[in-house]
Protein backbone atom coordinates (compact mmCIF):
# COMPACT_ATOMS: atom_id res chain seq x y z
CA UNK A 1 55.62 98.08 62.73
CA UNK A 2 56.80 101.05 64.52
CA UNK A 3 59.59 100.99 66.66
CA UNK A 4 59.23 100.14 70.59
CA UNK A 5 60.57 102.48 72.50
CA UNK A 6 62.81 102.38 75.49
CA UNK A 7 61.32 103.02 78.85
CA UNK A 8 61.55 106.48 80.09
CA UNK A 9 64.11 106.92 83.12
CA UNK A 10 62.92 107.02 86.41
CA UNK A 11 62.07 110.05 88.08
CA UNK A 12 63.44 110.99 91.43
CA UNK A 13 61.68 113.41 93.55
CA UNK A 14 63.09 115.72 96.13
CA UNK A 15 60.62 113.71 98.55
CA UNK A 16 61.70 110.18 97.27
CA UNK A 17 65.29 111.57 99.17
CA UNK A 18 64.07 113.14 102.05
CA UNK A 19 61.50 110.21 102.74
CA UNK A 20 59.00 112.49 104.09
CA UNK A 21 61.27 114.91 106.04
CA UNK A 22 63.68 117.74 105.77
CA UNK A 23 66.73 118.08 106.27
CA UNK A 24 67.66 120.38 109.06
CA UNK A 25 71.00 121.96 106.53
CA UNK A 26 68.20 122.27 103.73
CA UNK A 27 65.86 124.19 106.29
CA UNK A 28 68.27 126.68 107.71
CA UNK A 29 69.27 127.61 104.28
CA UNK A 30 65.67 128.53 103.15
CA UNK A 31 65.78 130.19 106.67
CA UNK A 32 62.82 132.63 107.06
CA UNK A 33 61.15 131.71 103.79
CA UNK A 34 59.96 128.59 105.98
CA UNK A 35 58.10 130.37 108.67
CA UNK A 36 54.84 129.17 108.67
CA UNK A 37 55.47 125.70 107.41
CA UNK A 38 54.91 122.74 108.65
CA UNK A 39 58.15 120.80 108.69
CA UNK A 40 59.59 116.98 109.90
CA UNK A 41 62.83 116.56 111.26
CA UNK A 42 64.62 113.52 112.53
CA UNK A 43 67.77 113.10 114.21
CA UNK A 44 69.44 113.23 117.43
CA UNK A 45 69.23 114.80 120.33
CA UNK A 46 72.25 117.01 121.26
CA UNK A 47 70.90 118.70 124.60
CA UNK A 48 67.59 118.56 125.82
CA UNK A 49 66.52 120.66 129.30
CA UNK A 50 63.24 121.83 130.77
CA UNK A 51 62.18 125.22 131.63
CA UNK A 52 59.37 127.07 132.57
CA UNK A 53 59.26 124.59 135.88
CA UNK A 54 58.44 121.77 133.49
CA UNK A 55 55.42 123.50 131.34
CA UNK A 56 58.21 123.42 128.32
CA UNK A 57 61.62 122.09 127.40
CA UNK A 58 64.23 122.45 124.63
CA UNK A 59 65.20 120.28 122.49
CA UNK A 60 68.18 120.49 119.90
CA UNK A 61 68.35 118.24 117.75
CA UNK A 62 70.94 117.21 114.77
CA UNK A 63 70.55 114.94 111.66
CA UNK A 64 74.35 115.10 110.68
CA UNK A 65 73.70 116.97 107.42
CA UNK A 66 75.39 120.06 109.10
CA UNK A 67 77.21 121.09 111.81
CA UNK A 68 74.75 123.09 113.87
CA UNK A 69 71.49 121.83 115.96
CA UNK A 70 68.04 122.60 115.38
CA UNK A 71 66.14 124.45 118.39
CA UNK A 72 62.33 122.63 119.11
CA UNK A 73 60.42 124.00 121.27
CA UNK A 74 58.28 121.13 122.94
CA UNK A 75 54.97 122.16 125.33
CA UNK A 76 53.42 120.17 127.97
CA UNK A 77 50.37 121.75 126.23
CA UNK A 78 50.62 121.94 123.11
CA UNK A 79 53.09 118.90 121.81
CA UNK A 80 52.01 115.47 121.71
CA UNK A 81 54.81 112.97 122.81
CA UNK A 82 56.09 115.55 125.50
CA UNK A 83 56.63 113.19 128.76
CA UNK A 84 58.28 110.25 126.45
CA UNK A 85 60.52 112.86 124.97
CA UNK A 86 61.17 114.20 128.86
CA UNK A 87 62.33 110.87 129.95
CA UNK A 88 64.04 109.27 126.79
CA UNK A 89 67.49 110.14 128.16
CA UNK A 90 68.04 113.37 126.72
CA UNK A 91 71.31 113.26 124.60
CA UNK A 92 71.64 110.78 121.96
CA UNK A 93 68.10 109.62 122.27
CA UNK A 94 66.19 109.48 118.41
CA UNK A 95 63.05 111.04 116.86
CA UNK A 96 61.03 112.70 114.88
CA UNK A 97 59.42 115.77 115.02
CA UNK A 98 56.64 117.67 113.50
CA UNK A 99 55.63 121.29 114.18
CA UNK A 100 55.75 124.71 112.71
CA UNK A 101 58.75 127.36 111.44
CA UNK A 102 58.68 130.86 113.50
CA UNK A 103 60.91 133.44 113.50
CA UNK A 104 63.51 132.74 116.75
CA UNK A 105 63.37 134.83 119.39
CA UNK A 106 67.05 134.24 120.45
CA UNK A 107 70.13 135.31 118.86
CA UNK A 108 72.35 133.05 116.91
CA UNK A 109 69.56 131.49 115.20
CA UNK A 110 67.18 132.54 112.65
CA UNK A 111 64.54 130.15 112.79
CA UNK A 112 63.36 127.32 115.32
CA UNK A 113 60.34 124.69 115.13
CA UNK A 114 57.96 124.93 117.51
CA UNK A 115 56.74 121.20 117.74
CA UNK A 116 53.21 119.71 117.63
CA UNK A 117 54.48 116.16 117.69
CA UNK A 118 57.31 114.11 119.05
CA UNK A 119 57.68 110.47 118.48
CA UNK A 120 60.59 109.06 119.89
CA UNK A 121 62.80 106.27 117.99
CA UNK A 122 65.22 105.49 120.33
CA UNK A 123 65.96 105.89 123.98
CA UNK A 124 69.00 106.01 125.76
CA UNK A 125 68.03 103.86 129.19
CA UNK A 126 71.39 104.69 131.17
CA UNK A 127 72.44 108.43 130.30
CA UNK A 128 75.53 108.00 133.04
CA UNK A 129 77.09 105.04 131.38
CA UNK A 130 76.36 106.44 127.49
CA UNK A 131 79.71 106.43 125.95
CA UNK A 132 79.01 109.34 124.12
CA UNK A 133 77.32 111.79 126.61
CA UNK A 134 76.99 115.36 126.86
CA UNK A 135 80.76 115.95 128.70
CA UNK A 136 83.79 116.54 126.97
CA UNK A 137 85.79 113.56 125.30
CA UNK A 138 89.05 112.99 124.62
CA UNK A 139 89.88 111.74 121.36
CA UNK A 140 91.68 109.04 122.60
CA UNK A 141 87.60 107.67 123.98
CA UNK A 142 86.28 108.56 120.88
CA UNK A 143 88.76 106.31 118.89
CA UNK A 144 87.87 103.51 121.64
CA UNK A 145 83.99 103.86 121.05
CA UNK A 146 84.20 104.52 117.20
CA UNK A 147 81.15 102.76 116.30
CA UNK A 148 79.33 105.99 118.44
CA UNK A 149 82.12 108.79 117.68
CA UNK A 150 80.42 110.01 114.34
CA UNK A 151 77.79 111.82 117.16
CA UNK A 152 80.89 114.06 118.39
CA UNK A 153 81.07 117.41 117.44
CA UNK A 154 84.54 116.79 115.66
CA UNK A 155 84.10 113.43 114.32
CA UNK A 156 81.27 114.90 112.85
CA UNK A 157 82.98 117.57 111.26
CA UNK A 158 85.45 115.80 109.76
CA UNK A 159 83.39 113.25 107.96
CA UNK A 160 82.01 116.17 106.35
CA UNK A 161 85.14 117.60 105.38
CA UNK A 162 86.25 114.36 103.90
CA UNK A 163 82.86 113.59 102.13
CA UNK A 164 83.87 117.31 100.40
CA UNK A 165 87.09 116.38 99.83
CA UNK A 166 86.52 113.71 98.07
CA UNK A 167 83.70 115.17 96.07
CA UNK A 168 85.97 117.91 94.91
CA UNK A 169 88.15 115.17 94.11
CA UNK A 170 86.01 113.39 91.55
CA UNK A 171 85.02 116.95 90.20
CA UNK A 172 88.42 117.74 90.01
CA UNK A 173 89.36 115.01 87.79
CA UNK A 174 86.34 114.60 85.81
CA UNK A 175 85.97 118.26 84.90
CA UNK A 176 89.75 118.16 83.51
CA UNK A 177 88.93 115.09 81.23
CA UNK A 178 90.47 112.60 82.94
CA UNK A 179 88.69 108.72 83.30
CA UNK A 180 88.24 107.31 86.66
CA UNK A 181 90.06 103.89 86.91
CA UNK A 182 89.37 100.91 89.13
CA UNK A 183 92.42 99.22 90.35
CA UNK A 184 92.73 96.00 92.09
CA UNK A 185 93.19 95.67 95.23
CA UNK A 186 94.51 92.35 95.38
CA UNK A 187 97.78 92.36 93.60
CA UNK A 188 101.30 90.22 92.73
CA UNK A 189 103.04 93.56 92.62
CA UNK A 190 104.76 95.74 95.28
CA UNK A 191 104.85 99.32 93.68
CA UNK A 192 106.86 100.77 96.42
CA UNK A 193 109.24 97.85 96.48
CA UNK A 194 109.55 98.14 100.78
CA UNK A 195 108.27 94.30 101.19
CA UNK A 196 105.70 95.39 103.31
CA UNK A 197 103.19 94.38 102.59
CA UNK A 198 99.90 92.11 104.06
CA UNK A 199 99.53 88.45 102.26
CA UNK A 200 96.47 87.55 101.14
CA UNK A 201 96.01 83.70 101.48
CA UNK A 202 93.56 80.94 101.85
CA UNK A 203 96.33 78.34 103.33
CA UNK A 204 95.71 79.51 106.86
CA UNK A 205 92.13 78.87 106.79
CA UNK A 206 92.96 75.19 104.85
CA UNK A 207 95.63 74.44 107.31
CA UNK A 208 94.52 75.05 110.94
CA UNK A 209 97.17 72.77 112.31
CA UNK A 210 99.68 74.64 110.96
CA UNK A 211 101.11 72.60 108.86
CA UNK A 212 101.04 74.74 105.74
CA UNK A 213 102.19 72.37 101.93
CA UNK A 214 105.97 73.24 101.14
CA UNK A 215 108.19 72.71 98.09
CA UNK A 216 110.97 70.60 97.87
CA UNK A 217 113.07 73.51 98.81
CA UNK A 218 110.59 73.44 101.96
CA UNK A 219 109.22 76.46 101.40
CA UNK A 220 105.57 77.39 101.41
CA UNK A 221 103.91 76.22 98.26
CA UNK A 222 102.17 78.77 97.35
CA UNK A 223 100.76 76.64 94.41
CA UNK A 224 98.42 75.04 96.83
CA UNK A 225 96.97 78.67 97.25
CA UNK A 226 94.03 80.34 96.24
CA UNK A 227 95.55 82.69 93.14
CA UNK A 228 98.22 79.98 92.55
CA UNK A 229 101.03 82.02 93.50
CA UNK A 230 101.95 84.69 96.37
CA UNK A 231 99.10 87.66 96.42
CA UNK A 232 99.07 90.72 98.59
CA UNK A 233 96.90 93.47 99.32
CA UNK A 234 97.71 96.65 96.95
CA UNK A 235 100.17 99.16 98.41
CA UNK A 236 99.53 101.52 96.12
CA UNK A 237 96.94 101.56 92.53
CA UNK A 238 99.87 103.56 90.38
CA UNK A 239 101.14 100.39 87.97
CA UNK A 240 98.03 99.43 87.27
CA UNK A 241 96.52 102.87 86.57
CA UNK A 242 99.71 103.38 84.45
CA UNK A 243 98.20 100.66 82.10
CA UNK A 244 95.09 102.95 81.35
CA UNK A 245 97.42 105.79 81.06
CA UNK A 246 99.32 104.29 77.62
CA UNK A 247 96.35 104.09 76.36
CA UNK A 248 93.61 106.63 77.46
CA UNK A 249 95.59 109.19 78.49
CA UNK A 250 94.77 111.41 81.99
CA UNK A 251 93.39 108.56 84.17
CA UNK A 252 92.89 108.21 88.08
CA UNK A 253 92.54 106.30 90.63
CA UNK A 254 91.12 106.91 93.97
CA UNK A 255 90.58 103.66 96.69
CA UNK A 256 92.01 101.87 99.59
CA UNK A 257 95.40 101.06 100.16
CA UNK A 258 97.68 99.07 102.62
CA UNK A 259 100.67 99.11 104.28
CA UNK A 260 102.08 96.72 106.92
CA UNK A 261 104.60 99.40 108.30
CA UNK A 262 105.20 98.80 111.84
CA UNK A 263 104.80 102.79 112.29
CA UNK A 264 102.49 103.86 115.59
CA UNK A 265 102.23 107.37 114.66
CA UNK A 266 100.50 110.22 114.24
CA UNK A 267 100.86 110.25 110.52
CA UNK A 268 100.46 106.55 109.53
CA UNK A 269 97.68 103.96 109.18
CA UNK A 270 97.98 100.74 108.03
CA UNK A 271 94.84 101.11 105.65
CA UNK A 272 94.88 104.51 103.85
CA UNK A 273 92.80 105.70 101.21
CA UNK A 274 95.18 107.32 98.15
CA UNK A 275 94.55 109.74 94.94
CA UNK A 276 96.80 108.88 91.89
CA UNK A 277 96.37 110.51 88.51
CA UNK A 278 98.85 109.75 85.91
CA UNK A 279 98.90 112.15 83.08
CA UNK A 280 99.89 111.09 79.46
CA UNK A 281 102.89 113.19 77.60
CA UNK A 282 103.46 114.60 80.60
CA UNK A 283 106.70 115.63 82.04
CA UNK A 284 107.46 116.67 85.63
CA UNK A 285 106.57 120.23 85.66
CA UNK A 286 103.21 118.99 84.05
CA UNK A 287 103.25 117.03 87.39
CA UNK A 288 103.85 119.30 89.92
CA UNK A 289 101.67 121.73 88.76
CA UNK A 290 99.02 119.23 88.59
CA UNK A 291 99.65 118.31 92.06
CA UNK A 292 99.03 122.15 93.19
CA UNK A 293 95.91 122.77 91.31
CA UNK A 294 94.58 119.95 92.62
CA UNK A 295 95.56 120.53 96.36
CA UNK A 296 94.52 124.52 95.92
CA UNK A 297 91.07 123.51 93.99
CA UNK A 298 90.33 121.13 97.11
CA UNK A 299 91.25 123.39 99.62
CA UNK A 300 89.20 126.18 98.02
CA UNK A 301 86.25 123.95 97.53
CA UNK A 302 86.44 123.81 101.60
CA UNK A 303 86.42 127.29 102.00
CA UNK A 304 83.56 127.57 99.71
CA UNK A 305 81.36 124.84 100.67
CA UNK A 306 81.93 123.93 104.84
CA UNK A 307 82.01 127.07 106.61
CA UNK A 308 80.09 125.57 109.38
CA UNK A 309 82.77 122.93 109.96
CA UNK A 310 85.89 125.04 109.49
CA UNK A 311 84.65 127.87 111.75
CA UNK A 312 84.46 124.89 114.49
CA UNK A 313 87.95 123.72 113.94
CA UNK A 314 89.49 127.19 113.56
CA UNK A 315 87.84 127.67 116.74
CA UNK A 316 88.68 124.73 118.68
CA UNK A 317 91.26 122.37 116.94
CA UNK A 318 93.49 125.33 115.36
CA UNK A 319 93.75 128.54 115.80
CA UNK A 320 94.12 130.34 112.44
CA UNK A 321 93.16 127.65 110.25
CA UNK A 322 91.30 129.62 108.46
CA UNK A 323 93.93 132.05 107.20
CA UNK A 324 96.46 129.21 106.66
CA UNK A 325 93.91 127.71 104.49
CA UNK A 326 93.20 131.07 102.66
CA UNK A 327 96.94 131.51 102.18
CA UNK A 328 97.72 127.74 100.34
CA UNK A 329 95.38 128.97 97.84
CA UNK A 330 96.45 132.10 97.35
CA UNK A 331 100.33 131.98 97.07
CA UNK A 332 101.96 129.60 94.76
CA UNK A 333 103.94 126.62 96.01
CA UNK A 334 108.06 127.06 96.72
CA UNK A 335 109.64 124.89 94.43
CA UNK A 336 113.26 124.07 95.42
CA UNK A 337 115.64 120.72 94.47
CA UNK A 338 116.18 118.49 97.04
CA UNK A 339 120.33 119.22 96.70
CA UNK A 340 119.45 123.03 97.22
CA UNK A 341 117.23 121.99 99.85
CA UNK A 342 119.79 120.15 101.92
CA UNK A 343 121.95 122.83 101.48
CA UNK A 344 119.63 125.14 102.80
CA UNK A 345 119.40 123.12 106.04
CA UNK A 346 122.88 122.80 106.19
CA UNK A 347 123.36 126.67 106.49
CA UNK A 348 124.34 127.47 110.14
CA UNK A 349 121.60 129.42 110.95
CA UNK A 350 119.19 126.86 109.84
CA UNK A 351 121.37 124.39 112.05
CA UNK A 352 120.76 126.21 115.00
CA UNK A 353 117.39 126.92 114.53
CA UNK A 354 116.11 123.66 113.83
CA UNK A 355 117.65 122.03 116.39
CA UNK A 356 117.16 118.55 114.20
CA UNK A 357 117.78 115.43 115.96
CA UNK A 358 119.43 114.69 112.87
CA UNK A 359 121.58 116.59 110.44
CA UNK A 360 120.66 116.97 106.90
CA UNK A 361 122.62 114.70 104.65
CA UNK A 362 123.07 114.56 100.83
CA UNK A 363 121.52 110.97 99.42
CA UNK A 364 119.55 110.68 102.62
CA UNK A 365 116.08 111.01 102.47
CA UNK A 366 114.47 114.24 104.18
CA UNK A 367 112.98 113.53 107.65
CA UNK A 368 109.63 114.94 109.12
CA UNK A 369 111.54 117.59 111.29
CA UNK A 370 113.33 118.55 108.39
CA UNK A 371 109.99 118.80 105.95
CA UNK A 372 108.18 120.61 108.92
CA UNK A 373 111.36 122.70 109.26
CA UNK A 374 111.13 124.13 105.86
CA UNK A 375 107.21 124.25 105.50
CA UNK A 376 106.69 126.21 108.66
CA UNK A 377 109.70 127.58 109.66
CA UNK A 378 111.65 129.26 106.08
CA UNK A 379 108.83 129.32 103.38
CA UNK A 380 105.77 129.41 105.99
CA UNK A 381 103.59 127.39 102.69
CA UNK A 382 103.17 124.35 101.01
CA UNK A 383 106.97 123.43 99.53
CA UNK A 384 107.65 120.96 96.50
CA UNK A 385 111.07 119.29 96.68
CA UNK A 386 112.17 117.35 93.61
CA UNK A 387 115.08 115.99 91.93
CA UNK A 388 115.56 113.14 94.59
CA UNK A 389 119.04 110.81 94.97
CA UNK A 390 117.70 107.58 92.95
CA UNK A 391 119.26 105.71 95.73
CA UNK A 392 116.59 106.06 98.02
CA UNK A 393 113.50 106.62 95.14
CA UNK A 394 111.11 103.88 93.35
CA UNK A 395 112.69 102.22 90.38
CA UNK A 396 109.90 103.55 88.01
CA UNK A 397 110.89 107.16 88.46
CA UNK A 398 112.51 108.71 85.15
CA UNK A 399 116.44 108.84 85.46
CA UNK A 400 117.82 112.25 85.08
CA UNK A 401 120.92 113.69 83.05
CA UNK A 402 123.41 113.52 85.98
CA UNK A 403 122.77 109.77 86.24
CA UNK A 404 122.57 110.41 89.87
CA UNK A 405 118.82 112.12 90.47
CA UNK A 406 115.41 111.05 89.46
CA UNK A 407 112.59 112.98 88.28
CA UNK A 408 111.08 113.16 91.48
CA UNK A 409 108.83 115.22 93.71
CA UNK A 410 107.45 115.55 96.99
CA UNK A 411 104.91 118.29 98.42
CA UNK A 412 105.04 119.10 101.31
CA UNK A 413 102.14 120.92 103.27
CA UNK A 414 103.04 122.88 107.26
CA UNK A 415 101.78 120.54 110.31
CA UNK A 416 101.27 117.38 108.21
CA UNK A 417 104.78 117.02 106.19
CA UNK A 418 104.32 115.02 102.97
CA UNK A 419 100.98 115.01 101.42
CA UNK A 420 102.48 114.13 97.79
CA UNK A 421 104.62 112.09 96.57
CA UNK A 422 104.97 112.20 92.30
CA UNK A 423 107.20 111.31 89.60
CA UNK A 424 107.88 111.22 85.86
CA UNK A 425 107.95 107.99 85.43
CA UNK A 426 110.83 105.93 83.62
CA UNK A 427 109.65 105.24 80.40
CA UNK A 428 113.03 104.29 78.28
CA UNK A 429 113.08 100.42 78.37
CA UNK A 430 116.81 99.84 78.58
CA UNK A 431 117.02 101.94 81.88
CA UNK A 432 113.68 100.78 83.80
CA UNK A 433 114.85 97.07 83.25
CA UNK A 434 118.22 98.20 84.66
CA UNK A 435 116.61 99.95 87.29
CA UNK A 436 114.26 97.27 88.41
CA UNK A 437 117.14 94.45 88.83
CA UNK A 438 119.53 97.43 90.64
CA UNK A 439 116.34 97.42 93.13
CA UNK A 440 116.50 93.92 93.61
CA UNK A 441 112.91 93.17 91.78
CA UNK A 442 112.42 90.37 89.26
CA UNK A 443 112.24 92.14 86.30
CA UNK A 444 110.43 89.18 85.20
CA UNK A 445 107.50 89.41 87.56
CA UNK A 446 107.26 92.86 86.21
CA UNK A 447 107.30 91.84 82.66
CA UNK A 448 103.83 93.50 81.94
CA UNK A 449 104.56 97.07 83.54
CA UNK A 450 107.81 96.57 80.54
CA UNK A 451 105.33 95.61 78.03
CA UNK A 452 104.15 99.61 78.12
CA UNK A 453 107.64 100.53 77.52
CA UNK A 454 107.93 97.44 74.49
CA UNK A 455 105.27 98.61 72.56
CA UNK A 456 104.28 102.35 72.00
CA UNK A 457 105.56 104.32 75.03
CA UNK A 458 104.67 107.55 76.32
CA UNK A 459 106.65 109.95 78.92
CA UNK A 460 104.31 110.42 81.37
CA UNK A 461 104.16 111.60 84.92
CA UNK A 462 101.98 111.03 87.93
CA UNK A 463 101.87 111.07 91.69
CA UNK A 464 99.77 109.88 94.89
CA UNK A 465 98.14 111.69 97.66
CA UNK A 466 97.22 110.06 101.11
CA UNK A 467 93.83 111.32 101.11
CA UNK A 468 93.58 111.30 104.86
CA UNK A 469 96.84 113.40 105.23
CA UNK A 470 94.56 115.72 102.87
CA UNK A 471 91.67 115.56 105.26
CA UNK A 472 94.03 116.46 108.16
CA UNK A 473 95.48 119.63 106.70
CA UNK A 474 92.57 121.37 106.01
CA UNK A 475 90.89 120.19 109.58
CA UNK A 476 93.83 121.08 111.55
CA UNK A 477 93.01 117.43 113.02
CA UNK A 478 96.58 115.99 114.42
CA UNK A 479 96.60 112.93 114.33
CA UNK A 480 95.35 110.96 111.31
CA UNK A 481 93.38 108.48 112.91
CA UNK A 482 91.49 110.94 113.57
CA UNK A 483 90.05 111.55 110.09
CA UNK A 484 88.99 108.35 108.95
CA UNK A 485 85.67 106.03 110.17
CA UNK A 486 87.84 103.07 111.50
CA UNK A 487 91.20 103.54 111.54
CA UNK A 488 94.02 100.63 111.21
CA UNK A 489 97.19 100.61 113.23
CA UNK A 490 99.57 98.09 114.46
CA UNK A 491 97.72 96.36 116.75
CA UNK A 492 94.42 97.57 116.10
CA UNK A 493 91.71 96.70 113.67
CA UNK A 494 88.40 96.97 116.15
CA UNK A 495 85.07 97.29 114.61
């Protein structure tokens, strides 16, 4: 009986995708080769006048796939659909249109469509009270309407950036041999040890009076909960991923995060998405320099790959973002202890300069004015600090000689501060169990992150990246809520 064959793989066709249109990036990259064709686009409209005293009108329309509009030419004449599209509201309105590539007359463009048919989707019935109309918004409105901001220029722009980002992220990672890891995100275990944390309970919902079950000791009995004990939403995916690590060498992780910081600024969010790789035999030069490739292979692959987008924020959110960007890749990183580095801000000259609001102290962790300081100020480049006081560092981080540092490093990136924060990580047994109870943890509850030290351990190093922090250095975007569909701050967690 001969053998029965698996089922060949499905097929996927460049039409299956487009689902019987182009898309207006894949058209202006085949440019002239087009003219002649007959193409559909659908999108949005992002102006839309008459001319000609009404025989024609203009329509520009954008699908999202890149940053710049597509000029239709609609004709009373000539283009079926012509009065709907005249009175659908102009900007923001939907639809899809049909009509031929020609050469464009007017500069700035190569090609336009000059349209046969227009079917409108979607109207907008009120253009005066459209939250997202043609005039100039502050961000502070788009944040407000964020359900409609993706239609901004910027908002745009940035979700493209970040989509890149994170592409180059996986191809970063994957190319280099390392596994992609899911961790939870429902966890016992505060990596950072800061207690902050958001609980994750079902008692609430049980209990609407209140009255929640307590122990004898009348406190909450958490055994009356849904996991049986207390559970929190994951701070950070780094002891779990160090699991895979002792065992499959360079892993990563790459997913949400949370934080219940009370901190309403520009640099925070109380949900964060966060890149952690965690290398096997590893030390902390392996680390650093993993960090750097990885921040100089992303930043590249924005060069490369979203010219569209940068040229908009080099022209409207920074000026010369395009040679900072150009200069992270091509300089390497200053390197510099965190002993020499207070020092350095300790100089008088420094003093004066910086002006900080407060003065550099040894076994006091660095302040944002004092990372900026040295990012944009003495090195004018990405800066990696390490060798950090243990008092004020993670109890997983790798001891050093002096008994009084820990293998430790930070990068830091000009106009965002810390992007990276990295270790070796602790992997003598002895010393992480006295290191956990010096923080104040249960070495106990942490009996399984010991078990990798108990049986076979590795040195290894790793480190984690706030991904949106990423986003906003190579945007030039200030403030990070800026860079992420719906952000999360104190107070805030619309849509």
């Amino acid at each position: 009986m001969d053998a029965v064959l698996p089922p060949p793989p499905p097929t996927t066709t460049q039409t299956l995708f487009r689902r019987n249109r182009i898309r207006i990036k894949e058209l202006f990259a085949a440019g002239l080769a087009m003219e002649g064709q007959t193409v559909t686009v659908k999108g949005w409209a992002k102006t839309l006048r008459e001319a000609g005293a009404g025989a024609f009108a203009f329509l520009e329309l954008n699908d999202g796939s890149c940053f710049t509009g597509l000029q239709i030419v609609i004709t009373r004449e000539d283009t079926e659909g012509f009065a709907a599209a005249l009175e659908s509201g102009g900007v923001g309105a939907s639809f899809s249109v049909t009509g031929t590539v020609v050469k464009s007359p007017a500069k700035g463009q190569e090609i336009e469509v000059k349209a046969t048919k227009v079917e409108m989707y979607g109207n907008i019935p009120d253009p005066g009270t459209y939250p997202m109309s043609k005039k100039r918004h502050t961000l502070e409105h788009l944040r407000e309407n964020a359900h409609l901001r993706p239609r901004s220029n910027i908002h745009g722009a940035a979700m493209r950036l970040r989509n890149a980002m994170a592409f180059a992220t996986h191809q970063f990672f994957q190319t280099r041999g390392f596994l992609y890891i899911h961790t939870p995100i429902i966890t016992e275990s505060d990596c950072e040890g800061a207690g902050e944390m958001f609980a994750v309970t079902t008692l609430l919902s049980q209990h609407p009076d209140g009255k929640l079950p307590v122990t004898a000791e009348n406190k909450v009995d958490f055994k009356m909960d849904f996991f049986d004990r207390p559970s929190f939403l994951s701070v950070s995916g780094q002891l779990n991923v160090e699991t895979h690590c002792c065992a499959l060498s360079d892993v990563y992780t790459f997913g949400p995060t949370f934080r219940a910081e009370n901190s309403n600024t520009s640099r925070h969010l109380a949900e964060f998405w966060m890149i952690e790789p965690e290398i096997a035999f590893a030390d902390l030069n392996d680390n650093i320099n993993l960090a750097e490739d990885y921040i100089k292979y992303c930043v590249q692959y924005a060069l490369d790959n979203c010219k569209d987008d940068l040229d908009f924020f080099n022209k409207n959110i920074e000026k010369g973002l395009l040679e900072r960007l150009t200069g992270t890749v091509a300089a390497p990183f200053e390197r510099i202890t965190y002993t020499d580095a207070v020092a350095l801000l300790c100089e008088p000259q420094h003093l004066k300069a910086g002006k900080f609001e407060k003065k550099p102290e040894w076994g006091v962790d660095l302040g944002s004015e004092h990372e900026r300081y040295l990012t944009e100020k003495v090195y004018k480049k990405p800066v990696v600090i390490y060798n950090y006081p243990k008092e004020f560092k993670s109890f997983y981080m790798r001891l050093n000689d002096d008994q009084k540092t820990v293998a430790a490093c930070d990068v830091l990136v000009p106009y965002v501060g810390e992007i990276v924060g990295g270790s070796q990580r602790e992997e003598r047994l002895d010393i992480l169990r006295d290191r956990l109870v010096e923080s104040g943890a249960n070495p106990e509850e942490y009996q399984w992150y010991l078990d990798l030290r108990k049986y076979g351990t590795i040195p290894h190093s790793g480190f984690g990246l706030g991904f949106e922090r990423l986003v906003r250095y190579v945007t030039g975007i200030e403030n990070i809520r800026d860079v992420i569909p719906f952000p999360r701050w104190p107070g805030n967690a619309a849509f």
